[in-house]
Protein backbone atom coordinates (compact mmCIF):
# COMPACT_ATOMS: atom_id res chain seq x y z
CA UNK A 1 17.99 4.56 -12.41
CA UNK A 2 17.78 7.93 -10.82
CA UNK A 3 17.26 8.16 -7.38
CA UNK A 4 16.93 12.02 -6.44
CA UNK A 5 15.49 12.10 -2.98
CA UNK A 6 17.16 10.34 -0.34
CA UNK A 7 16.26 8.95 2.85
CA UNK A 8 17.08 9.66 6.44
CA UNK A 9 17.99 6.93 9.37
CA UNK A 10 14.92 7.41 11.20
CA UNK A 11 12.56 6.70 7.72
CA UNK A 12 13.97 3.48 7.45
CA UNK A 13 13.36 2.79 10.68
CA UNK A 14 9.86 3.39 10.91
CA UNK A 15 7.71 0.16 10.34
CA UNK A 16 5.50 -0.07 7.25
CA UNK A 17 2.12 0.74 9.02
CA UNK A 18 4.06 3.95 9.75
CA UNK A 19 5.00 4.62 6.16
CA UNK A 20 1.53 3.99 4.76
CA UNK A 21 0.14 6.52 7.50
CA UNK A 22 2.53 8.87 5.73
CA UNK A 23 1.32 8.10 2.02
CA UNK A 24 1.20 11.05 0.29
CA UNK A 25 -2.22 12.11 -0.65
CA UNK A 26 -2.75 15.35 -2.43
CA UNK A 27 -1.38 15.14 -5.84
CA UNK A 28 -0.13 19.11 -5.63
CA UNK A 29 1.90 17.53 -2.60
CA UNK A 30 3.53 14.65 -4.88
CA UNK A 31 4.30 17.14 -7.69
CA UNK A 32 6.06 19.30 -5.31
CA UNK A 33 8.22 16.65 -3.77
CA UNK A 34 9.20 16.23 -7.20
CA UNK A 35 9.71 19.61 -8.16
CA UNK A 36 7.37 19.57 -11.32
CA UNK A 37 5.10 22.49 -12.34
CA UNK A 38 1.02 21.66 -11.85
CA UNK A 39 0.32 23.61 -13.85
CA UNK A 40 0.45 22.07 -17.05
CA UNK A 41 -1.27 18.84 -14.96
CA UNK A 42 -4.44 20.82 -13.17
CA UNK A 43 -6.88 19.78 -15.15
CA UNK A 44 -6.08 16.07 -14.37
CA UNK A 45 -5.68 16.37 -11.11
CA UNK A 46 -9.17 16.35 -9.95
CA UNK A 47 -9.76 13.20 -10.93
CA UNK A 48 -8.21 11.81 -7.59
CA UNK A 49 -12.25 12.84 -7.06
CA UNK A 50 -13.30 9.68 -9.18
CA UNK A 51 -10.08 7.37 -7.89
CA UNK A 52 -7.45 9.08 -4.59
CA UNK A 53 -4.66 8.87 -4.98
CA UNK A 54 -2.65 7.41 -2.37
CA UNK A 55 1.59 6.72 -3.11
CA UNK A 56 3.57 6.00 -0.68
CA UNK A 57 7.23 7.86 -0.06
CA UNK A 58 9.26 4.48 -0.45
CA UNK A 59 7.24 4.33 -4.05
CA UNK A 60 7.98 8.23 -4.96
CA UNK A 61 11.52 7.99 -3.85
CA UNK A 62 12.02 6.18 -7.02
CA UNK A 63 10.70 8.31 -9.47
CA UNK A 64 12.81 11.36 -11.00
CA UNK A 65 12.54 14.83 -9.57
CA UNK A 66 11.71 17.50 -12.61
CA UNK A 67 10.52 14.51 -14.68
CA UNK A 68 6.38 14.27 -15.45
CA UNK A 69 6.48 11.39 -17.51
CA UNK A 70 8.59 9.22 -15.17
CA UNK A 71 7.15 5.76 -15.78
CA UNK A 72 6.38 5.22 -12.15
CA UNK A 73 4.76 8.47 -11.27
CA UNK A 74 2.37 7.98 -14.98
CA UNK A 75 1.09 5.37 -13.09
CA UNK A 76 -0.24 7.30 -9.73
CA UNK A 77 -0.83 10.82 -11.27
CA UNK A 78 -4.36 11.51 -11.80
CA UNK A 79 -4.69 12.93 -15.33
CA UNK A 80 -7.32 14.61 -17.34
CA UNK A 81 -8.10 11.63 -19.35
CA UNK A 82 -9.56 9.51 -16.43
CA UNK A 83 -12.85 11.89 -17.56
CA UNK A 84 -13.45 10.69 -20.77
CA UNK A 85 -15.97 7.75 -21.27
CA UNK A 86 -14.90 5.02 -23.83
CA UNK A 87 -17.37 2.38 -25.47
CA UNK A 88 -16.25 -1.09 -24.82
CA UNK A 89 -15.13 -0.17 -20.59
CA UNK A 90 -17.02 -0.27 -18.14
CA UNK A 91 -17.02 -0.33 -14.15
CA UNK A 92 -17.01 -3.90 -14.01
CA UNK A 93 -14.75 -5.31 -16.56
CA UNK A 94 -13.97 -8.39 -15.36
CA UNK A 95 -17.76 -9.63 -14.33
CA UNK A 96 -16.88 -9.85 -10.79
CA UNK A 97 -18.86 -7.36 -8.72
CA UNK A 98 -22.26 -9.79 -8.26
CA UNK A 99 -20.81 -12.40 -6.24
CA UNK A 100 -23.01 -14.48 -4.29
CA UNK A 101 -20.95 -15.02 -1.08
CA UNK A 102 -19.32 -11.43 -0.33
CA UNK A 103 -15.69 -10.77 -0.24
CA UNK A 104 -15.37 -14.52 -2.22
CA UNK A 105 -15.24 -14.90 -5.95
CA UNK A 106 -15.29 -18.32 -7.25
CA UNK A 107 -14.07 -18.11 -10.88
CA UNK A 108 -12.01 -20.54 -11.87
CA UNK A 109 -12.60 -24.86 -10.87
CA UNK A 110 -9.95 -25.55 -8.54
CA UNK A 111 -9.27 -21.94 -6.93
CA UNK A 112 -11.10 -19.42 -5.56
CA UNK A 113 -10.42 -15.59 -4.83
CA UNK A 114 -10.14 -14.43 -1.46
CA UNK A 115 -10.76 -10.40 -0.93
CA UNK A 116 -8.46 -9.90 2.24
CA UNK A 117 -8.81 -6.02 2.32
CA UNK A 118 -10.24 -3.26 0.12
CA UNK A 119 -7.61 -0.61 0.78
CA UNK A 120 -4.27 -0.63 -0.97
CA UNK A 121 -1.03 1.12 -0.34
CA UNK A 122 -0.91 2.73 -3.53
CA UNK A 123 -3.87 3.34 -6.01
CA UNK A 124 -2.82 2.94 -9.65
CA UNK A 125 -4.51 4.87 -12.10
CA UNK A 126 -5.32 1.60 -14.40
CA UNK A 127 -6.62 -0.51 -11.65
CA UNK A 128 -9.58 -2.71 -12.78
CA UNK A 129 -11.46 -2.73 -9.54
CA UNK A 130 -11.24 0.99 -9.19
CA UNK A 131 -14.86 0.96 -9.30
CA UNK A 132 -15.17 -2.61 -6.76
CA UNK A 133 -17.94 -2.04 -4.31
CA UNK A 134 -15.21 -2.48 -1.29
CA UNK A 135 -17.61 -1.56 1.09
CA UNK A 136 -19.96 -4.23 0.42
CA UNK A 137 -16.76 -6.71 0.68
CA UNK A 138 -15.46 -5.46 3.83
CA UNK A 139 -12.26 -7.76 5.06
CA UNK A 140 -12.90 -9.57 8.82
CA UNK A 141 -13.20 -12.93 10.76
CA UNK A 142 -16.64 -12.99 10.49
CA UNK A 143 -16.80 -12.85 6.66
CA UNK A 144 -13.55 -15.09 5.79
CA UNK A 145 -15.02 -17.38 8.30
CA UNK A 146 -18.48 -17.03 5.64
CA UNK A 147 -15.60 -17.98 2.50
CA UNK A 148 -13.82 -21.08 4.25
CA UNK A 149 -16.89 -22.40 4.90
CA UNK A 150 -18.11 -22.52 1.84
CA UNK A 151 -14.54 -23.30 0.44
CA UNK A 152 -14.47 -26.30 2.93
CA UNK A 153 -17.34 -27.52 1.25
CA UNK A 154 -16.02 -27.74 -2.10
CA UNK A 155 -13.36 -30.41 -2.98
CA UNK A 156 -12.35 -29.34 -6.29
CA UNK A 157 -10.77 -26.09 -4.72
CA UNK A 158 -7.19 -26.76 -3.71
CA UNK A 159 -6.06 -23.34 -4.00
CA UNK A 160 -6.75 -19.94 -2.11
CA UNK A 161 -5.50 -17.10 -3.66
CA UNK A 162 -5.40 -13.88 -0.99
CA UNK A 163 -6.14 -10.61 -2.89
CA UNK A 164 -8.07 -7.28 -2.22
CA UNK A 165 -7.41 -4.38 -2.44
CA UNK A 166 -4.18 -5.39 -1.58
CA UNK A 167 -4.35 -8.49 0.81
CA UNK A 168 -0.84 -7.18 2.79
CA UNK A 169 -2.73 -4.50 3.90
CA UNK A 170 -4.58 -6.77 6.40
CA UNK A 171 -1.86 -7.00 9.55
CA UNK A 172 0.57 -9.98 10.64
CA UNK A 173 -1.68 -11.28 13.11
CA UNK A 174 -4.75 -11.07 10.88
CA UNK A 175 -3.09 -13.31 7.78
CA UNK A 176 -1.89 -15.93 10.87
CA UNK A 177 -6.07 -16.53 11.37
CA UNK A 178 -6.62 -17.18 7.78
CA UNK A 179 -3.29 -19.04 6.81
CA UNK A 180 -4.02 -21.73 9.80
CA UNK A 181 -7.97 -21.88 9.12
CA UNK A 182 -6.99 -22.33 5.78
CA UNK A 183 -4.52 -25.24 6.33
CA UNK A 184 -7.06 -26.99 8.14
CA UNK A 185 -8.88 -27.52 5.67
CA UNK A 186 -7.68 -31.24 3.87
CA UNK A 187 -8.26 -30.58 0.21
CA UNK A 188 -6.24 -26.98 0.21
CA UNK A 189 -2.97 -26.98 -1.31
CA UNK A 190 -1.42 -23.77 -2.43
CA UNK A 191 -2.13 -20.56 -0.88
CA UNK A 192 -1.51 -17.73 -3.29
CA UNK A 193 -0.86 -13.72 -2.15
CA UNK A 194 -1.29 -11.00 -5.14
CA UNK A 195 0.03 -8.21 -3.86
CA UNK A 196 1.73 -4.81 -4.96
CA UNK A 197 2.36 -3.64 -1.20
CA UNK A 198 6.35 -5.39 -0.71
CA UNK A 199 6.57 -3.46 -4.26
CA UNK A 200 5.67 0.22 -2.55
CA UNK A 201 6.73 -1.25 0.65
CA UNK A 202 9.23 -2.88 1.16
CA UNK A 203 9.46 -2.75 4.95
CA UNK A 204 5.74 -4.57 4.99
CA UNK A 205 8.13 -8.21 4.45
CA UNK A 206 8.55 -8.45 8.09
CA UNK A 207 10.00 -11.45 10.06
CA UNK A 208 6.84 -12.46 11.05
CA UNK A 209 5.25 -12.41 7.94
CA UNK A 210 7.77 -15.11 6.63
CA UNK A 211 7.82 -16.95 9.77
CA UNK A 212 4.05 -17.78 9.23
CA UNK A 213 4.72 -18.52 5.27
CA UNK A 214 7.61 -20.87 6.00
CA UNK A 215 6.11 -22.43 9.23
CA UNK A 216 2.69 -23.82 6.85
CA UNK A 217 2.36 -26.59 5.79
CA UNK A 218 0.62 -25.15 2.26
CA UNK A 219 2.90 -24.47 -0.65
CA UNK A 220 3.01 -20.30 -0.63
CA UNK A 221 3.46 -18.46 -3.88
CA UNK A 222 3.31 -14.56 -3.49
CA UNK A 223 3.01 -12.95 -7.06
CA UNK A 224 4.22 -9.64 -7.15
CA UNK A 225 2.97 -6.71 -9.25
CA UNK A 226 5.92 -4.46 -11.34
CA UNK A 227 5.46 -2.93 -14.31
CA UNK A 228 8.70 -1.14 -14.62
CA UNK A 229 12.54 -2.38 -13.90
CA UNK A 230 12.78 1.18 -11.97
CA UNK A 231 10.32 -0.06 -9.05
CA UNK A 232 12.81 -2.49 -8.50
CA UNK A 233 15.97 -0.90 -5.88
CA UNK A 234 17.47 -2.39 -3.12
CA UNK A 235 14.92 -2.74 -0.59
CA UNK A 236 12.64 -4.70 -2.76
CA UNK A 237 15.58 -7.22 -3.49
CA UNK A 238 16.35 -7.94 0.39
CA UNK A 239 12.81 -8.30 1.07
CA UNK A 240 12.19 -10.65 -1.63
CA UNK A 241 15.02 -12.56 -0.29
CA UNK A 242 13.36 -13.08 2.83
CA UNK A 243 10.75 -14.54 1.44
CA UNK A 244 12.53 -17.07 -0.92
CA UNK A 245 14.32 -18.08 2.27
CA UNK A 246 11.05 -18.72 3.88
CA UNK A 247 10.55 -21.16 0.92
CA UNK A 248 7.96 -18.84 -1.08
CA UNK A 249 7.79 -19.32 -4.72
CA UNK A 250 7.96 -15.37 -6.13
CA UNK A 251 6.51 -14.78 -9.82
CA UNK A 252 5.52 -11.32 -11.10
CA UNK A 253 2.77 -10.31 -12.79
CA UNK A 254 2.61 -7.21 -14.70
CA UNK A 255 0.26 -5.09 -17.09
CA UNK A 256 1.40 -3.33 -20.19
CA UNK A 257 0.50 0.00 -20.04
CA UNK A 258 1.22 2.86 -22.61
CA UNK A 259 3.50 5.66 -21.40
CA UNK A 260 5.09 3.45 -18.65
CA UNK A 261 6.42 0.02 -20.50
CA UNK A 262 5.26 -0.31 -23.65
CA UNK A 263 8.89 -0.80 -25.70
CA UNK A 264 11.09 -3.84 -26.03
CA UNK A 265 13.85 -2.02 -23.78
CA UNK A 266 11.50 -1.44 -21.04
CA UNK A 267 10.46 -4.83 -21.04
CA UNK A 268 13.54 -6.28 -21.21
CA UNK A 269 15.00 -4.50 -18.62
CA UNK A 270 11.62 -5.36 -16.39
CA UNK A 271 12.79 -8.89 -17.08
CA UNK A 272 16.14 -8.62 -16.23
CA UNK A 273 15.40 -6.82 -13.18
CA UNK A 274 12.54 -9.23 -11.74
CA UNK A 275 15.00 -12.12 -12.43
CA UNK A 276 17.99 -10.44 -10.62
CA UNK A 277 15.76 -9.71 -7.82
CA UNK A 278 14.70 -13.76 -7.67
CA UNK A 279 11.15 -13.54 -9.34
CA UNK A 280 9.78 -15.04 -12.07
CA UNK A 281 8.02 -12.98 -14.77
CA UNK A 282 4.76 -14.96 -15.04
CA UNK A 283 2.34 -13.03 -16.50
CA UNK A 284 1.50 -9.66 -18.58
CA UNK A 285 -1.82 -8.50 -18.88
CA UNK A 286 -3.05 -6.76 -21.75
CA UNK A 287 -5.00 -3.83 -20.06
CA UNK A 288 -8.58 -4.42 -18.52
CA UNK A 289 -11.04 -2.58 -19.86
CA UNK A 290 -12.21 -0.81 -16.84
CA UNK A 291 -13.38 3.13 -17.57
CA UNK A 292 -11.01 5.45 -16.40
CA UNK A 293 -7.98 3.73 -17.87
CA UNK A 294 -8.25 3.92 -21.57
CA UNK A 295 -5.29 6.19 -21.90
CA UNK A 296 -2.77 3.24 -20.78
CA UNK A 297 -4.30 0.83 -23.55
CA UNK A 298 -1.73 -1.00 -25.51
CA UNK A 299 -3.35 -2.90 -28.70
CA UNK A 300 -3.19 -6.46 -29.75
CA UNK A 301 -0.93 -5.73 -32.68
CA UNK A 302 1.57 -3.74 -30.45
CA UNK A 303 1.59 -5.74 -27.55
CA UNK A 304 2.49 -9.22 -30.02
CA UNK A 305 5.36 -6.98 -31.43
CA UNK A 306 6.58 -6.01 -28.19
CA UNK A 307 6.42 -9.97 -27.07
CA UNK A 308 8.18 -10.48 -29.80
CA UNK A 309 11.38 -8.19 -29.82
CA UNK A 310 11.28 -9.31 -26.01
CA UNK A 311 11.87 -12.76 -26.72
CA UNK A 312 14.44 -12.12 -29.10
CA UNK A 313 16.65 -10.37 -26.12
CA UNK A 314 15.44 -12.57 -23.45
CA UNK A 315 16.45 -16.02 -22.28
CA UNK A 316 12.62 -18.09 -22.67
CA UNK A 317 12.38 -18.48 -18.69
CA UNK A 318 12.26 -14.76 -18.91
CA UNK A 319 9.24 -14.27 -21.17
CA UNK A 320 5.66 -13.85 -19.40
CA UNK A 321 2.36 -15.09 -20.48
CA UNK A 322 0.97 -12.64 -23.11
CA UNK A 323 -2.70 -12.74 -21.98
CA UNK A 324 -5.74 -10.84 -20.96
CA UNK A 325 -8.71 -12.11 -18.74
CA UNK A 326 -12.30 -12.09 -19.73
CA UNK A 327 -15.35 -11.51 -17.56
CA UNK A 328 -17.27 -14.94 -17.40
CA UNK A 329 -14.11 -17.26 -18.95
CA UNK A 330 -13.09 -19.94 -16.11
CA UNK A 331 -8.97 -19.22 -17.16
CA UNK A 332 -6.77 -16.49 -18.23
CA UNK A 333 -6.58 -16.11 -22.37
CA UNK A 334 -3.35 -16.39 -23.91
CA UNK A 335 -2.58 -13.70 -26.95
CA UNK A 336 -1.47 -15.74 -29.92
CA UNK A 337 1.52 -14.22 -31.60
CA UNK A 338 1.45 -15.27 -34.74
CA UNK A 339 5.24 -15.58 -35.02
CA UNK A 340 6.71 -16.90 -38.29
């Protein structure tokens, strides 16, 4: 995996709130650090106007200098197909943006969704709540006090599942409110953290974060999001250490996405890589349809014959889910392969 650009001492010193302040912003800016012409890009570029970009240095570190198609940097570089308006996407793909208590969607029986935060510390280009009305969901005491209410009210949830935006973003001392108003509550469970932000940040695993995971007396499952065995270097595999010594149960899920992992190699090696790093590939998503994105669909057929060729280099515990979610379905929906 080539790593071009280095780091200094006093980078990896700097604490993660540090590094997102220093996200790069300006896509000119992230094509420069990686010495690759804009000009051939320029037209695409303005569409950080319809999504920013935001990518942090720990992230770009990883992708190769001179290369535009590097599967990590396809998947922050705004690009002049994020104009064109398919049939069949939309803004809301996943039916979630009319939710009656704000901030809380309530989709599935026994869990519900928990939006921690709005912002992220990197916006990918295929995100399906690139068009989520964050501002009406705006992360704070006052409205997750609003969600455990209602969730203490409902015995059938046992499970909370922290997302956002990316719920990491919200800060140590923040989380500690919610994990112990959550574990007050009898009927909870499992608390479960989506998040892409140890991914792009590494140094966001702090001590204190696992402290309060280990130290709760709910089960903790933090599901990663990696799409490509490059995002995975050495950073990544201490701080996911920490966490499994904290007791958290680590699973990835990923999306398949054309240009950036849609072979057998690059899936195998995505599953070798989360597996070496101690997480468990759990799920991957065929693409939402959310408009914007289109370029990065994979179809049905494709995606079974990629499942295929990667369980055929794979041990089984290594295989994800196949699956896509539906807007109004109370569970996930599993792509039959139709293997003979």
């Amino acid at each position: 995996m080539p790593h071009i650009i280095t780091r200094n001492a006093a980078t990896v010193e700097q604490n993660w709130l540090n590094e997102l302040a220093n996200a790069i912003s300006d896509p000119y800016q992230l094509l420069k650090t990686l010495k690759i012409d804009p000009a051939p890009w320029e037209k695409g570029l303005g569409a950080r106007k319809l999504f920013a970009l935001r990518v942090p240095m720990s992230f770009v570190e990883r992708m190769e200098v001179g290369n535009p198609y590097d599967p990590l940097l396809r998947q922050v570089l705004p690009l002049e197909e994020e104009y064109e308006v398919h049939k069949g996407y939309s803004l809301d793909p996943l039916e979630e943006q009319d939710n009656a208590i704000p901030g809380l969607l309530h989709k599935y029986k026994n869990r519900v969704l928990l939006i921690v935060k709005g912002g992220c510390a990197v916006n990918c280009r295929y995100c399906f709540r690139r068009h989520f009305p964050y501002q009406e969901n705006k992360g704070g005491k006052r409205q997750w006090q609003t969600a455990l209410d209602y969730v203490a009210g409902q015995p059938e949830i046992n499970e909370v599942i922290f997302s956002g935006g990316d719920p990491l973003m919200a800060k140590d001392h923040e989380l500690q409110w919610l994990v112990e108003n959550i574990a007050q509550i009898p009927h909870i469970k499992r608390l479960r953290i989506h998040t892409r932000l140890p991914v792009v940040l590494p140094s966001r695993i702090t001590d204190e974060l696992c402290e309060l995971l280990q130290q709760t007396r709910l089960q903790v499952v933090l599901v990663t999001h990696l799409n490509h065995a490059n995002e995975v270097n050495g950073d990544l595999r201490q701080a996911m250490s920490k966490l499994k010594q904290a007791g958290v149960t680590l699973l990835n899920q990923g999306v398949l996405l054309k240009g950036v992992n849609d072979s057998v190699g690059a899936l195998t090696q995505l599953s070798e890589a989360l597996f070496d790093a101690g997480i468990l590939p759990y799920y991957l998503h065929v693409l939402d349809k959310v408009q914007g994105a289109a370029h990065f669909m994979v179809g049905d057929d494709r995606a079974r014959q990629l499942m295929k060729g990667l369980m055929e280099n794979v041990s089984g515990y290594m295989v994800p889910q196949l699956t896509r979610e539906i807007g109004g379905r109370r569970s996930k929906t599993p792509l039959d392969l139709h293997l003979e």
